[in-house]
Protein backbone atom coordinates (compact mmCIF):
# COMPACT_ATOMS: atom_id res chain seq x y z
CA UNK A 1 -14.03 37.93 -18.56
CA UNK A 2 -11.71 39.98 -20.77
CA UNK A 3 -9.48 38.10 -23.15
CA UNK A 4 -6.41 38.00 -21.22
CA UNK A 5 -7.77 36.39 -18.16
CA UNK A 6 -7.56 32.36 -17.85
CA UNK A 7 -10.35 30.47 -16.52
CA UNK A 8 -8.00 28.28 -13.76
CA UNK A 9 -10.93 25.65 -13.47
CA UNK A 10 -10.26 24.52 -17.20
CA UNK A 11 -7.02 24.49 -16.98
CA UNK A 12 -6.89 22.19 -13.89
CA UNK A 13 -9.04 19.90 -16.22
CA UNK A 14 -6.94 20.07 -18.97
CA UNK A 15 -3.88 19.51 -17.23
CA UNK A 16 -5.47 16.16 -15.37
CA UNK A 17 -6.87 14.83 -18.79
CA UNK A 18 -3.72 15.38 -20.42
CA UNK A 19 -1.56 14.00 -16.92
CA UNK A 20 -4.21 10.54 -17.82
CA UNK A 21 -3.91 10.46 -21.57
CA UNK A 22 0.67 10.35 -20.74
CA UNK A 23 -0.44 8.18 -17.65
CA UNK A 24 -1.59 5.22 -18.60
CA UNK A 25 0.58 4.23 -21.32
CA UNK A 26 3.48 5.26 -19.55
CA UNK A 27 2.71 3.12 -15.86
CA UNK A 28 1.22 -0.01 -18.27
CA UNK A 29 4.92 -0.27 -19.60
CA UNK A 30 6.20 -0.27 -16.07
CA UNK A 31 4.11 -2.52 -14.99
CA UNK A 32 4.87 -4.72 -18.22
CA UNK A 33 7.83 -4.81 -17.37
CA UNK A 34 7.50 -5.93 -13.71
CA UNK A 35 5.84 -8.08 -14.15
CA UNK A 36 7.89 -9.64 -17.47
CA UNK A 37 10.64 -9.79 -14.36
CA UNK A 38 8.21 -12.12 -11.83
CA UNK A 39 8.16 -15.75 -11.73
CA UNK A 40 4.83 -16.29 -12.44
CA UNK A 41 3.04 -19.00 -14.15
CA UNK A 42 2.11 -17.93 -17.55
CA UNK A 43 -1.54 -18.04 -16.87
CA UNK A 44 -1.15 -15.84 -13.99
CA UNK A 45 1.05 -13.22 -15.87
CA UNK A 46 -1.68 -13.15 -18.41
CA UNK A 47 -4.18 -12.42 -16.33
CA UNK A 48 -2.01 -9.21 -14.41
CA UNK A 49 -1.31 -8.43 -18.24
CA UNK A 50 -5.01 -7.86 -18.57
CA UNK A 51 -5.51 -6.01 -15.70
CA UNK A 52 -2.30 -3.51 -16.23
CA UNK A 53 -3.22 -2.69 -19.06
CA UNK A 54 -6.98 -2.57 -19.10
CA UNK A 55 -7.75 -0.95 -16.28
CA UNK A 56 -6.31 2.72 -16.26
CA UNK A 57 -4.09 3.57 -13.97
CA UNK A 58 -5.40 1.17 -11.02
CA UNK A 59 -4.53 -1.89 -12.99
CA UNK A 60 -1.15 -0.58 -12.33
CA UNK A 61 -1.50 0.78 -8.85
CA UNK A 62 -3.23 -2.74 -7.63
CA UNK A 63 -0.09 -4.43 -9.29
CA UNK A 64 2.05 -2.61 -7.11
CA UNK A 65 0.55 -3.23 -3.92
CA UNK A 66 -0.20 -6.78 -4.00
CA UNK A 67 3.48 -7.58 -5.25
CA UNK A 68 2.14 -10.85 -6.82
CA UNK A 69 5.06 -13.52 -6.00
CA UNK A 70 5.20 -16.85 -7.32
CA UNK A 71 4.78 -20.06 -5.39
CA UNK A 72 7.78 -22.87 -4.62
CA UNK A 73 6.53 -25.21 -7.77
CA UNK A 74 6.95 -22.73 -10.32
CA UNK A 75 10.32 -21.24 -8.72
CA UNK A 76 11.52 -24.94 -9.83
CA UNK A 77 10.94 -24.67 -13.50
């Protein structure tokens, strides 16, 4: 390989592990802030909390998808 040429392979990987490191950080604030939106009960907002942020990138995804809603008794408070 001469010195001009780029191995494509490790750039792919550098690119995705750079794409994860901006990732996370940036969907755990959206999903923060979803969820900071939802009537939830606090216990249950602690919990997705937990798993938006600890989980990389399918903490967020699973947030999305389930759409947690509260129930009638906490829409009262």
């Amino acid at each position: 390989m001469g010195p001009l040429e780029i191995n494509i392979s490790y750039l792919l990987v550098t690119f995705l592990n750079v794409g994860l490191i901006i990732g996370w950080p940036v969907m755990s604030l959206i999903g923060l802030f979803m969820l900071r939106r939802r009537i939830l009960p606090p216990t249950t907002k602690a919990i997705w909390a937990l798993i938006v942020t600890g989980i990389p990138i399918l903490g967020f995804i699973s947030f999305i998808i389930i759409q947690p809603q509260g129930n009638a008794s906490s829409n009262a408070n």
